[in-house]
Structure formats: C-alpha cells, structure tokens
Protein backbone atom coordinates (compact mmCIF):
# COMPACT_ATOMS: atom_id res chain seq x y z
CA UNK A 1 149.32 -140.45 -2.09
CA UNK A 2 146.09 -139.12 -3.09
CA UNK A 3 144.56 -136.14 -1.96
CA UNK A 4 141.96 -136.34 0.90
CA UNK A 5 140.02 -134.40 -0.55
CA UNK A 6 138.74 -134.26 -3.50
CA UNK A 7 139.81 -130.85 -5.79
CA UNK A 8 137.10 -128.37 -6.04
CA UNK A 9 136.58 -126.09 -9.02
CA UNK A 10 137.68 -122.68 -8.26
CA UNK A 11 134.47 -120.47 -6.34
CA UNK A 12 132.56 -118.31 -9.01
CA UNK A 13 132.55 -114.82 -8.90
CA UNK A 14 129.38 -113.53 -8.70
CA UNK A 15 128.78 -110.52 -11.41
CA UNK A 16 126.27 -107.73 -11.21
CA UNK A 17 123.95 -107.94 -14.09
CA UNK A 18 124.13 -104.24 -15.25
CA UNK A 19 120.90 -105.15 -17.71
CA UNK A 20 118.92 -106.67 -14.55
CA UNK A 21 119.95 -103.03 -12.16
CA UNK A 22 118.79 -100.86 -14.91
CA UNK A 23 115.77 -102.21 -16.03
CA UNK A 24 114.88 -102.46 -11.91
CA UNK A 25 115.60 -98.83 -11.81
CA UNK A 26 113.72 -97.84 -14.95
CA UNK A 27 110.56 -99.43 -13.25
CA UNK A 28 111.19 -98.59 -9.56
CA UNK A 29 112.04 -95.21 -9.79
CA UNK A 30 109.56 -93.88 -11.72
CA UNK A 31 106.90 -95.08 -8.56
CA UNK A 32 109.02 -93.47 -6.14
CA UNK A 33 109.32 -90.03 -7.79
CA UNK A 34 105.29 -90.34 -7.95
CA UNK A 35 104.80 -91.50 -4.23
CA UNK A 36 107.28 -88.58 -2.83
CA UNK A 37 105.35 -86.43 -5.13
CA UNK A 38 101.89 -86.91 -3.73
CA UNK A 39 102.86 -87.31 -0.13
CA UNK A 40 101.25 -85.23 1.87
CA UNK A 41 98.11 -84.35 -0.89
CA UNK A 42 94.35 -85.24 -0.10
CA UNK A 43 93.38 -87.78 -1.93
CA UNK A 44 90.07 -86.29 -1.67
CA UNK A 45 91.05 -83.17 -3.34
CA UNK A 46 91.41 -83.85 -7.41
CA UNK A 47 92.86 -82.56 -9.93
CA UNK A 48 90.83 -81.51 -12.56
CA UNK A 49 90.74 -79.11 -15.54
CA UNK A 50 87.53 -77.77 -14.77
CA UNK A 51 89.45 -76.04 -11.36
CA UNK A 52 89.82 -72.69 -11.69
CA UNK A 53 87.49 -72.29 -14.95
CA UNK A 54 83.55 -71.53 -15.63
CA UNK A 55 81.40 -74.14 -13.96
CA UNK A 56 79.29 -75.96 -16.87
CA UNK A 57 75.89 -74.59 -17.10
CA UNK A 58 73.14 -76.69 -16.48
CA UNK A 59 69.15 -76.44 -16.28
CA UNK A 60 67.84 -79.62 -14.48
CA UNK A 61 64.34 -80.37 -13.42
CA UNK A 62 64.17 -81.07 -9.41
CA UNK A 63 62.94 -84.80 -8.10
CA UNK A 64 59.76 -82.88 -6.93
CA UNK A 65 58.53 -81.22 -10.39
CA UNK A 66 58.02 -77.68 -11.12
CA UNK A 67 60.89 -75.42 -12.94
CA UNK A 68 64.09 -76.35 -13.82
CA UNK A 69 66.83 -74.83 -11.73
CA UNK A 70 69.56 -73.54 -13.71
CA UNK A 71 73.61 -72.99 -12.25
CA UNK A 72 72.46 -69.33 -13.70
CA UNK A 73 69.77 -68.72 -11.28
CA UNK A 74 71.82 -69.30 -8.24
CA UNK A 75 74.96 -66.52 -9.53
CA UNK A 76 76.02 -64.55 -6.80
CA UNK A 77 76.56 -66.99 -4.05
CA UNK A 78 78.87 -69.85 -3.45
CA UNK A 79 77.40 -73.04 -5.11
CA UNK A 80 77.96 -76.90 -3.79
CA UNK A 81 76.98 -79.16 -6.26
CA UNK A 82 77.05 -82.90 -5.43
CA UNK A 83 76.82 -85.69 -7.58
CA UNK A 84 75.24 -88.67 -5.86
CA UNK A 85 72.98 -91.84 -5.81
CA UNK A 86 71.31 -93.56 -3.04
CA UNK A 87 73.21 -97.07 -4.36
CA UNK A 88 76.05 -95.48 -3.24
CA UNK A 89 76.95 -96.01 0.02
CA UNK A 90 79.53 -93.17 0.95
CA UNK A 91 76.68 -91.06 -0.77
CA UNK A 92 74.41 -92.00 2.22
CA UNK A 93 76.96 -91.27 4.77
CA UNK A 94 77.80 -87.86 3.96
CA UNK A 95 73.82 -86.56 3.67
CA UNK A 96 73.97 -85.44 6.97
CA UNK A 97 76.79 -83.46 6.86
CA UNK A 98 75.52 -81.99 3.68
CA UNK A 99 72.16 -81.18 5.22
CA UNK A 100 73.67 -79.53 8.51
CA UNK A 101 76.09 -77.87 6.15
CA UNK A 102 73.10 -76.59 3.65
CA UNK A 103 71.34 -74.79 7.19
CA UNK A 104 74.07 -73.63 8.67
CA UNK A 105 76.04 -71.95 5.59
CA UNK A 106 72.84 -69.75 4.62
CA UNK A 107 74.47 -67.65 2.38
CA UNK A 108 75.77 -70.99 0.04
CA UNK A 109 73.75 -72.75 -2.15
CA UNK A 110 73.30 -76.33 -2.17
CA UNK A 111 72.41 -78.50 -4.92
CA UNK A 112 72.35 -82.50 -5.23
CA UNK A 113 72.09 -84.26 -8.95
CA UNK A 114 71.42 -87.78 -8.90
CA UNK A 115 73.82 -89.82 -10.79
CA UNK A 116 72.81 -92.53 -13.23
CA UNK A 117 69.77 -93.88 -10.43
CA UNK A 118 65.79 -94.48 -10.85
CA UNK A 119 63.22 -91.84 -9.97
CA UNK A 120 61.13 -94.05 -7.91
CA UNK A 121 64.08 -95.18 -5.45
CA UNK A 122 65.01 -91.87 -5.02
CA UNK A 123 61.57 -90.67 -4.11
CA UNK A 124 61.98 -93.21 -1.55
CA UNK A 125 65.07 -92.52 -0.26
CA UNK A 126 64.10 -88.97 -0.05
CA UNK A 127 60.79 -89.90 1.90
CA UNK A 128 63.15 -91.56 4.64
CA UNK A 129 65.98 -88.96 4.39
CA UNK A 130 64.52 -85.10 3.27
CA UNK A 131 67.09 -83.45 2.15
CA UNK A 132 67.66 -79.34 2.44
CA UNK A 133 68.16 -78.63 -0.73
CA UNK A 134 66.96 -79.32 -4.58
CA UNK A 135 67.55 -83.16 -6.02
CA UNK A 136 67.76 -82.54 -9.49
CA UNK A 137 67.47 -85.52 -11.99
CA UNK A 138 70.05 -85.61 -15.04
CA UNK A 139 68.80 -87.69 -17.70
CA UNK A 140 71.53 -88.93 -19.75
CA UNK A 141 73.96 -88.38 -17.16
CA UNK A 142 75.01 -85.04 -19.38
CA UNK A 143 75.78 -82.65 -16.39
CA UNK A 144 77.74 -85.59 -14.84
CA UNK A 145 79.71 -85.77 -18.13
CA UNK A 146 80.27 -82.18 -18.42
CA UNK A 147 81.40 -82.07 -15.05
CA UNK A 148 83.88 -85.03 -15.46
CA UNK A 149 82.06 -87.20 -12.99
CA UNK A 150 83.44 -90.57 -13.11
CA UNK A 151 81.90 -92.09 -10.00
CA UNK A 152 80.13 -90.82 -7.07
CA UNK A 153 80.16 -89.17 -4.74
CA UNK A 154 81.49 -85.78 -6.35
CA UNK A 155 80.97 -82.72 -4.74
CA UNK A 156 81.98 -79.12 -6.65
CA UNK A 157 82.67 -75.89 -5.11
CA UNK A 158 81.75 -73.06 -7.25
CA UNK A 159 81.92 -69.44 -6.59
CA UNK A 160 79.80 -66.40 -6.86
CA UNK A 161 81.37 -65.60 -10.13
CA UNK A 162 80.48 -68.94 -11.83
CA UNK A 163 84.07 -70.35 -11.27
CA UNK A 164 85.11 -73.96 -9.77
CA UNK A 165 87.32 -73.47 -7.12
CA UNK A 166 87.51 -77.13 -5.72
CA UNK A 167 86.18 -81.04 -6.91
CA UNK A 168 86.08 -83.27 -3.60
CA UNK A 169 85.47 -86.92 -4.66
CA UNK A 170 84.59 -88.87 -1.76
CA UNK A 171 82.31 -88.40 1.52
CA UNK A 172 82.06 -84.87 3.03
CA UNK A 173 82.30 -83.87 6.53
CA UNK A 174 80.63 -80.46 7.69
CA UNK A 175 84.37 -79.26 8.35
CA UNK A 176 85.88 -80.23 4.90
CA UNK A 177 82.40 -78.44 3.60
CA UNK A 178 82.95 -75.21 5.47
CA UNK A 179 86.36 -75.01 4.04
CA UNK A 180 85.70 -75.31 0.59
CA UNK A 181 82.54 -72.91 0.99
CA UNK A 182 84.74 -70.61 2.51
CA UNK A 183 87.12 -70.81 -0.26
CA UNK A 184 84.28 -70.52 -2.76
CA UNK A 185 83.45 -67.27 -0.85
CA UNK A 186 87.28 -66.07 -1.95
CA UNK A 187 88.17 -66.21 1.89
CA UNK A 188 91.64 -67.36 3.10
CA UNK A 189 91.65 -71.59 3.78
C-alpha cells in the first residue's frame, strides 16, 4: 500500500557559524566599549593636546587697524579666545552670549579671530552686530592651525599663567562661558 504521504528528508539542524559570531563580535564590540565610554561626556568639551599646556602665542592685527594684540599683552587674566566667521551660522548665535559674557566677566579677556573669512564681510557684519571685544584677522589661518582649529566655532579658555585649561567647539551660552572662565581663574567648576 503506498504511503500517504510522501517521505520527507530528515529536518536540518541548524549550526551556529562560529566564523559569522566572531567576526560580528570583533566589529560590534569594539562600538560598544566606545559608546559606554563616552556616555555621559560633553560633546562640546574636546580633547585636545593643547589642554593643560602653553597657549600658542600669537600677535594679530584687529579688524579696526592700529597695533597688533599679542596673547602676551593680555598675561595675567583669564583669556577666551574664539575662533569664528560670520558664514558660520552657530558663530552668529553664540555672539550674544559672548558679548554679555565679555561685560559682565570684567576681569576676563575676550578675544575673537576670524577664521578663513573676507575683511569686507566682516566689517559688515560687525557694523550690524559690534562686538565687545577685539576681532583680530589671521591671515593664513596660522593661529587657527596652531591652535588645532578644524572648524568653527572654537572657543579656548586660557589662564592667567598662559595655560589652556578648556577647548569648547560649538556655540556658547553665557553659563557654559562663566564656567570655563571660572575654571580659567583656577576656581572650583
């Protein structure tokens, strides 16, 4: 009599690739270790080798002529330097808390160099938005490369002693400034 059904072949087992799991691993891993790592960290606040060492020196002619101002000159007090550009849109946005924070934090000195932008835009922007403190230009971008700028804005926090304490890349607020200002002062977060 035959069968009513026909015979099927016996159900494969399925096997676990050992190759497939580790390679997975070897790239999944990795990501998580770095994830867990950073959670938790400002992604404002980089990491840079310049933290914690002398500030490069610079002597940079301000937007509105006369002397240079040098990093020297302004020894003694803590230093904000920010790199910006008025095509730079988070640039614009933070100007007012930089100005508020450059009258209200009298004892800190403020300084803004103008990354890789045109003189005569930036006498216009400045002729719409006065600023508190010196614009200096940086032809050939070399303070921005000394400083490790890779895009803008960048804002350092130097102290009295000539020493970077903090590099903020991003907009500021006038909290996150007073912070950092404090801790360029060598006071307590």
């Amino acid at each position: 009599m035959p069968a009513a059904f026909p015979a099927t072949a016996a159900p494969r087992t399925r096997r676990l690739n050992l190759k497939v799991l580790a390679a997975g691993a070897a790239l999944v891993l990795p990501l998580i270790a770095v994830l867990l790592f950073n959670l938790g960290r400002d992604p404002h606040s980089v990491r840079s080798p310049l933290v914690g060492g002398p500030a490069p020196a610079f002597a940079l002619q301000p937007i509105a002529g006369g002397a240079p101002l040098t990093l020297e000159s302004l020894r003694g007090h803590p230093v904000v330097v920010n790199f910006w550009a008025t095509w730079c849109v988070p640039c614009i946005s933070e100007q007012q808390s930089l100005t508020a924070a450059a009258r209200g934090l009298r004892d800190a000195r403020f300084v803004g160099i103008v990354y890789e932008d045109e003189k005569p835009r930036i006498e216009a922007f400045l002729a719409e938005r006065p600023l508190d403190y010196p614009v200096l230009m940086d032809p050939g971008a070399r303070a921005a490369i000394a400083y490790g700028v890779s895009g803008v804005p960048e804002t350092f926090f130097i102290d009295g002693e000539g020493r970077i304490v903090e590099k903020y890349v991003g907009p500021l607020d006038r909290q996150t400034i007073a912070a950092l200002v404090s801790k360029a002062r060598g006071s307590p977060r």
